[in-house]
N, C-alpha and C. Protein backbone atom coordinates (compact mmCIF):
# COMPACT_ATOMS: atom_id res chain seq x y z
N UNK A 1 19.31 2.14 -16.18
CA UNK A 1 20.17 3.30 -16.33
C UNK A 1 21.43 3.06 -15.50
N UNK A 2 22.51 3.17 -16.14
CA UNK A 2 24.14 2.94 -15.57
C UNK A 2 24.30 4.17 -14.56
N UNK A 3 24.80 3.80 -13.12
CA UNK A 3 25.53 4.93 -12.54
C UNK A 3 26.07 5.88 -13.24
N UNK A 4 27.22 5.66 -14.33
CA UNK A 4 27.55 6.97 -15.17
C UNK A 4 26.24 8.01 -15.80
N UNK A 5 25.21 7.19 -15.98
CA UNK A 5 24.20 8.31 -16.64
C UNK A 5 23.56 8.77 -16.08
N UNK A 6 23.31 8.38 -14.65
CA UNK A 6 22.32 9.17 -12.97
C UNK A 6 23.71 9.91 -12.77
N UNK A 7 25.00 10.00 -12.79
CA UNK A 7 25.66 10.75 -12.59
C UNK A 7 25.56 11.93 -13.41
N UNK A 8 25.43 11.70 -14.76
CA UNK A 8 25.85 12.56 -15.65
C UNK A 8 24.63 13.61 -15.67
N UNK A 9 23.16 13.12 -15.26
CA UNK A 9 21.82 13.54 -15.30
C UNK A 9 21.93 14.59 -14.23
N UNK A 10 22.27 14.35 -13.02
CA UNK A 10 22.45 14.89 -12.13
C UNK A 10 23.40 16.23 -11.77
N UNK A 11 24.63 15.89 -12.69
CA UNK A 11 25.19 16.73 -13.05
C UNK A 11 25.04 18.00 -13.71
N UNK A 12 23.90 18.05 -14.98
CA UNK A 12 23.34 18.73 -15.53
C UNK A 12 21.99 19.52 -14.82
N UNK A 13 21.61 19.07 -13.72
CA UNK A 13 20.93 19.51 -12.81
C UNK A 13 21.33 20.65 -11.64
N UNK A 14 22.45 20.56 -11.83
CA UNK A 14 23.24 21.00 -10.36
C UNK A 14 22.96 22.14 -10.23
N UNK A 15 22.69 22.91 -9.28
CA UNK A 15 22.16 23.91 -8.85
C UNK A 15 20.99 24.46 -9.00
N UNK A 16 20.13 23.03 -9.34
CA UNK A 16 18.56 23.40 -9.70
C UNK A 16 17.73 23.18 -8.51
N UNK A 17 16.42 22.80 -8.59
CA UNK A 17 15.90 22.23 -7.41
C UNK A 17 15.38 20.93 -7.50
N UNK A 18 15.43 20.31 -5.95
CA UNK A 18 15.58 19.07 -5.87
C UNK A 18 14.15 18.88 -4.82
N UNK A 19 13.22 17.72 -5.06
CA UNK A 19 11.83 17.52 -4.31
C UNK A 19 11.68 16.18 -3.99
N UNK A 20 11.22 15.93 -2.91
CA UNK A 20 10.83 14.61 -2.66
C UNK A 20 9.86 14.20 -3.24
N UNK A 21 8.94 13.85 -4.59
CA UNK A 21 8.36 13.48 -5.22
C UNK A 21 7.15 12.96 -4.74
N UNK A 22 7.80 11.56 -4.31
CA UNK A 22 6.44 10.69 -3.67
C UNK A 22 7.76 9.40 -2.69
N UNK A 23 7.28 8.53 -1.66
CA UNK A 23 7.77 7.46 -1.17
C UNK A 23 6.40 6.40 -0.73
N UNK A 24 6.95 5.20 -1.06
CA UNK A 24 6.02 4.11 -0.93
C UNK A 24 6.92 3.41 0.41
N UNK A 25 6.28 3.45 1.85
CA UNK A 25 6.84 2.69 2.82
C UNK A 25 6.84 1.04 2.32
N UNK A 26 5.55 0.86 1.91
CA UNK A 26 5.68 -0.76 1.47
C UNK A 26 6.38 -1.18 0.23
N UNK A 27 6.42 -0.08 0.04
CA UNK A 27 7.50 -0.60 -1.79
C UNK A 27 8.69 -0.07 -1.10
N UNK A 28 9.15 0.47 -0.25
CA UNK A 28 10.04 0.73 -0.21
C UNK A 28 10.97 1.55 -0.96
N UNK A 29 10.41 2.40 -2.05
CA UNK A 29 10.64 3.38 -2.92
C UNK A 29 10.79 4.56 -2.68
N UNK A 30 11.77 5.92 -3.08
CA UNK A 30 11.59 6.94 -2.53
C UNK A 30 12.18 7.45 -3.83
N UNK A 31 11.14 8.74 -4.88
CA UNK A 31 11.29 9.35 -5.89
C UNK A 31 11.84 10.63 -5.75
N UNK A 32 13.23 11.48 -6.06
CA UNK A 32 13.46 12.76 -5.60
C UNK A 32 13.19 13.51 -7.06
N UNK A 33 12.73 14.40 -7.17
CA UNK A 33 12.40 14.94 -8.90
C UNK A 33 13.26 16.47 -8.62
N UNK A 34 14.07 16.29 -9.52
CA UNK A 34 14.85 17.35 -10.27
C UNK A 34 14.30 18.59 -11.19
N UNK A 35 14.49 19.35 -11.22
CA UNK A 35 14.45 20.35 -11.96
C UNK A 35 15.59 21.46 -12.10
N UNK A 36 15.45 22.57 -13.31
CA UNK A 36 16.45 23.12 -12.97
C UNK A 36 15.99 24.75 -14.44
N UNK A 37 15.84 26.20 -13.27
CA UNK A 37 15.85 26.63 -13.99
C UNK A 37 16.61 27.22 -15.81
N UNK A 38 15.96 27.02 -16.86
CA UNK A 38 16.14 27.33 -18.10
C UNK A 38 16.76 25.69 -18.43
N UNK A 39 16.09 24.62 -18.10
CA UNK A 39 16.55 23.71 -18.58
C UNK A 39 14.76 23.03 -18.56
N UNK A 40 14.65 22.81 -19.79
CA UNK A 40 13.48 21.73 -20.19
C UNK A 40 13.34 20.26 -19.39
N UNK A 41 11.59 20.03 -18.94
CA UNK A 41 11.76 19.18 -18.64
C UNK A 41 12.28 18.24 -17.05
N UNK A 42 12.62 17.61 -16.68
CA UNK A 42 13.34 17.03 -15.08
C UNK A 42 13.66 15.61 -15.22
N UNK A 43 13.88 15.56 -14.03
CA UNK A 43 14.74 14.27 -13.99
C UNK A 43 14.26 13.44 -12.57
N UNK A 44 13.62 12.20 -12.57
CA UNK A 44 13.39 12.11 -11.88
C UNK A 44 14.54 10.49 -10.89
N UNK A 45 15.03 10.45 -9.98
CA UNK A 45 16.11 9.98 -9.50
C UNK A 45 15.75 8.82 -8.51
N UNK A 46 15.31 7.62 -8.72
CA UNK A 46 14.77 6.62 -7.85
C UNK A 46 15.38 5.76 -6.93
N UNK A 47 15.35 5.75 -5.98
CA UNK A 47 15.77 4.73 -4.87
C UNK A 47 14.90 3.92 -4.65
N UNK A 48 15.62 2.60 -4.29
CA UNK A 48 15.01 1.00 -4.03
C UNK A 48 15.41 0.50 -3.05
N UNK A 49 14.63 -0.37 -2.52
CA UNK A 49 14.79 -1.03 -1.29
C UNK A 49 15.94 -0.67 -0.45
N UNK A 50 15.21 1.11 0.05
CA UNK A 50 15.45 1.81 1.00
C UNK A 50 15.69 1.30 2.24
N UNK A 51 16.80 1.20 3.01
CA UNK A 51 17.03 0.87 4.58
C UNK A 51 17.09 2.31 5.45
N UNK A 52 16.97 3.41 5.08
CA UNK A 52 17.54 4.64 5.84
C UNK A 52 17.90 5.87 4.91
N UNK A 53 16.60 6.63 5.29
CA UNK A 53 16.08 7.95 5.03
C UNK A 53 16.01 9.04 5.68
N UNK A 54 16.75 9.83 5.16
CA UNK A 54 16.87 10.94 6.17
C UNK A 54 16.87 11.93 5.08
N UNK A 55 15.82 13.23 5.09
CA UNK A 55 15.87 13.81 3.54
C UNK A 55 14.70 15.20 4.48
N UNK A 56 14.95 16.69 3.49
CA UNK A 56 14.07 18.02 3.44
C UNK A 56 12.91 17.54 2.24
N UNK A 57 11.78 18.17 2.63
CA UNK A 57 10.97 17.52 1.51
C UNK A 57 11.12 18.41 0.29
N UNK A 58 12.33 19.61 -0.13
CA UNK A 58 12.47 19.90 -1.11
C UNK A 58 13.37 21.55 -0.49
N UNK A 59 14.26 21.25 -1.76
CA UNK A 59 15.45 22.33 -1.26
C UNK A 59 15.92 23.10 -2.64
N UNK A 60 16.36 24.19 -2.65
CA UNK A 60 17.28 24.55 -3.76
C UNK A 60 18.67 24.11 -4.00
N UNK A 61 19.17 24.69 -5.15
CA UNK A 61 20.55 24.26 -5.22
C UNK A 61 21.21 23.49 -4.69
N UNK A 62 20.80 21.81 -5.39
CA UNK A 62 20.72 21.02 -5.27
C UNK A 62 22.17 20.13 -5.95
N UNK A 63 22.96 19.31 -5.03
CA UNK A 63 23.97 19.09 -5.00
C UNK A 63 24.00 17.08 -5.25
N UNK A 64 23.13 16.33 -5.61
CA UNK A 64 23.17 15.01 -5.38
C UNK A 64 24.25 14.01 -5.91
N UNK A 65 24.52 13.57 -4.89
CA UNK A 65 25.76 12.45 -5.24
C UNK A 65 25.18 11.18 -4.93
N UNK A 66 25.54 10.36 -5.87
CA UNK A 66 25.26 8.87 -5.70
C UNK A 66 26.31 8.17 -5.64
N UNK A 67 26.69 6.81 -4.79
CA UNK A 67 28.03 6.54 -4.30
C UNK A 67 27.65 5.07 -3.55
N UNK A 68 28.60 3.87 -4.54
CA UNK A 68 28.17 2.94 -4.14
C UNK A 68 28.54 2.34 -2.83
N UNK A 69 27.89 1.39 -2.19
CA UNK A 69 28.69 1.08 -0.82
C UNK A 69 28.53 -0.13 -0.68
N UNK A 70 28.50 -0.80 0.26
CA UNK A 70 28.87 -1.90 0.82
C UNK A 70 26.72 -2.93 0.46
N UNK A 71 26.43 -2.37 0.76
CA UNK A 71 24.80 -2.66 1.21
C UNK A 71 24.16 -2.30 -0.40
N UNK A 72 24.57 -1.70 -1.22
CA UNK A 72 24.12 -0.88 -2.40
C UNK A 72 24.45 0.44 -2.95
N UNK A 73 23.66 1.63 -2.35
CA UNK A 73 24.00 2.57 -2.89
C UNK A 73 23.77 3.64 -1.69
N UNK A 74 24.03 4.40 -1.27
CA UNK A 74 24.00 5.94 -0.55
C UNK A 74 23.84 7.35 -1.45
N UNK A 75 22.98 8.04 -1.11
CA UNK A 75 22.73 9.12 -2.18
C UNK A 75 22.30 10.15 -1.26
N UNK A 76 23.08 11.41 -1.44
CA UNK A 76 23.23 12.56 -0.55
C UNK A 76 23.21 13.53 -1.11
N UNK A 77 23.11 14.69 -0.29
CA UNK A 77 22.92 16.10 -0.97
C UNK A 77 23.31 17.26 0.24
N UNK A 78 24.45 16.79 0.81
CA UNK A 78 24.24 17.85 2.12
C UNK A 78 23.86 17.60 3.23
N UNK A 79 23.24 18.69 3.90
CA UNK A 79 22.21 18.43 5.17
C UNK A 79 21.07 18.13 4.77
N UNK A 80 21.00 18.26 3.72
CA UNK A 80 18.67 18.08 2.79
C UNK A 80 18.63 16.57 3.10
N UNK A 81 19.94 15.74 2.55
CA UNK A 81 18.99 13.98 1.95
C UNK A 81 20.33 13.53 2.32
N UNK A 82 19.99 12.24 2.71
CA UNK A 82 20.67 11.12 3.18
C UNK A 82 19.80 9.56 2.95
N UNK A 83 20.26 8.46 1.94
CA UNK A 83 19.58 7.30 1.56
C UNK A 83 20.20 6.48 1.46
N UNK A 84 20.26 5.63 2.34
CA UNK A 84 20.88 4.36 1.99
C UNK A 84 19.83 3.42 1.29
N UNK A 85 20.44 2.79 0.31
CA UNK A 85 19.23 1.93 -0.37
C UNK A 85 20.19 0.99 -1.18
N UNK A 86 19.54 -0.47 -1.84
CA UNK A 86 19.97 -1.37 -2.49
C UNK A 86 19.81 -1.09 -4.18
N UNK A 87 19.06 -0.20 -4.81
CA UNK A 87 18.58 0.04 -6.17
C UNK A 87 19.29 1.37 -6.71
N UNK A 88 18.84 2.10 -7.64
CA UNK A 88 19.61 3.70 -8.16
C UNK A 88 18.96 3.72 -9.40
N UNK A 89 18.27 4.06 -10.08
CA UNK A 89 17.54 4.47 -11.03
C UNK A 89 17.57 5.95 -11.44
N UNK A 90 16.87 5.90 -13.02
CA UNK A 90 16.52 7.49 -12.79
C UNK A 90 15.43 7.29 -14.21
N UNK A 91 15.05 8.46 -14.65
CA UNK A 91 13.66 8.52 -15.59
C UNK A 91 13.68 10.18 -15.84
N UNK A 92 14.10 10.32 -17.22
CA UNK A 92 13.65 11.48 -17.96
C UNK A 92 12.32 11.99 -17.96
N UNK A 93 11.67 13.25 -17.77
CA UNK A 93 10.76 14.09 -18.14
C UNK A 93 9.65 13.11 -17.62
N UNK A 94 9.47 12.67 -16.57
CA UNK A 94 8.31 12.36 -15.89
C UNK A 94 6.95 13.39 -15.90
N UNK A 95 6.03 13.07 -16.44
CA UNK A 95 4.61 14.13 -16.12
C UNK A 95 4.90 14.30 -15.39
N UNK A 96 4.21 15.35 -14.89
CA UNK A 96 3.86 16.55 -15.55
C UNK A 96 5.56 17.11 -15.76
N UNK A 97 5.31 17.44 -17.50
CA UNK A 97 6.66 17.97 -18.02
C UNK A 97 6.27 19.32 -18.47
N UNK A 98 7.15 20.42 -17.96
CA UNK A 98 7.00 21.90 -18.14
C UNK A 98 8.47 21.98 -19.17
N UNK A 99 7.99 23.13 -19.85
CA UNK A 99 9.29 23.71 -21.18
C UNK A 99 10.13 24.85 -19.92
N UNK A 100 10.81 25.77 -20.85
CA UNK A 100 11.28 26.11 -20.21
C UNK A 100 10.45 27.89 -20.50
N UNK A 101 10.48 28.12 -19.29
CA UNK A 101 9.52 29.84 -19.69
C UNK A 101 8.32 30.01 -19.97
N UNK A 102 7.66 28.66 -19.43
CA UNK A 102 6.27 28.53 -20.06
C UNK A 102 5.95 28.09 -21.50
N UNK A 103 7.07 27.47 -21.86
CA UNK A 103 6.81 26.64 -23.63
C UNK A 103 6.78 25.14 -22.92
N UNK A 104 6.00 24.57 -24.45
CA UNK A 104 5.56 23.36 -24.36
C UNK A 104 7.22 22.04 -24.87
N UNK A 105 7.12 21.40 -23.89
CA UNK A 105 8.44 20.70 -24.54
C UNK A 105 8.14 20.06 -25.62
N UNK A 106 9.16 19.62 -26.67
CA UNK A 106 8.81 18.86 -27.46
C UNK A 106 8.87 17.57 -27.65
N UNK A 107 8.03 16.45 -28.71
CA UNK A 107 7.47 15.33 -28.33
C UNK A 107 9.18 14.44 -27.82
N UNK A 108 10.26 14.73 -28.53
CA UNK A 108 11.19 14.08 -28.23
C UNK A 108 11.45 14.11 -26.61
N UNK A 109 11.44 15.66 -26.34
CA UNK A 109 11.69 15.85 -24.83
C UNK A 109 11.01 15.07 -23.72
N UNK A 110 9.61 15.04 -23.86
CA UNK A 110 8.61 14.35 -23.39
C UNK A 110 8.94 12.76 -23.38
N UNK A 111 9.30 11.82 -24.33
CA UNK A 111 9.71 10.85 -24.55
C UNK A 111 11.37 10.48 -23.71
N UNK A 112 11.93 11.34 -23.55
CA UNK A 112 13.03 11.13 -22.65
C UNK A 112 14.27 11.04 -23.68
N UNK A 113 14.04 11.51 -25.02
CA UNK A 113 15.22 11.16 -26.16
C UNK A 113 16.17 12.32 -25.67
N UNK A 114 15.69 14.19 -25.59
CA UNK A 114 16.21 14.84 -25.35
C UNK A 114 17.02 15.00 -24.35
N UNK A 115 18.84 14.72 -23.90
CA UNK A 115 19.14 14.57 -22.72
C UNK A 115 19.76 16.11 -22.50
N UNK A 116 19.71 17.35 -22.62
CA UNK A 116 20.55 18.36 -22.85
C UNK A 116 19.31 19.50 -23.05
């Protein structure tokens, strides 16, 4: 996934809520999962070979910027998250996928076709 489309994902998120997912110290991985009320579905936003973590384990109105640097990438949100890392990923509608209002998403959504 291109920086423009973790940008653009993220964008469409904005003012939703933002969670620390899961982090692997030995993988060095750290998953933040998106959501955002009346929007189907989430977004889930991956960092790689993490050097420096500093993050709330889950906040509202959620602001994330990704921004390349010298070492890789830096990805922030405020006072909540601070990541310096070498990787930037991201992944549509990760299970468990909720609709919106208590509906079931559909199979496209689930599959990650639906970006909107």
């Amino acid at each position: 996934m291109s920086l423009k489309q973790i940008q653009e994902a993220l964008e469409i998120r904005y003012g939703g809520a933002a969670q620390v997912w899961s982090y692997s110290v030995s993988h060095q991985w750290l998953t933040i999962r998106l959501t955002k009320h009346g929007l189907a579905g989430n977004f889930h936003l991956l960092c790689g070979a993490c050097d420096r973590l500093e993050f709330d384990t889950a906040w509202l109105d959620s602001n994330l910027q990704v921004e390349r640097s010298e070492a890789g990438f830096v990805v922030r949100d405020g006072a909540h998250l601070r990541v310096e890392c070498g990787i930037v990923t991201g992944r549509y509608n990760v299970p468990p996928v909720f609709g919106i209002a208590g509906t079931t998403p559909s199979a496209s959504e689930v599959a990650g076709e639906a970006r909107t």
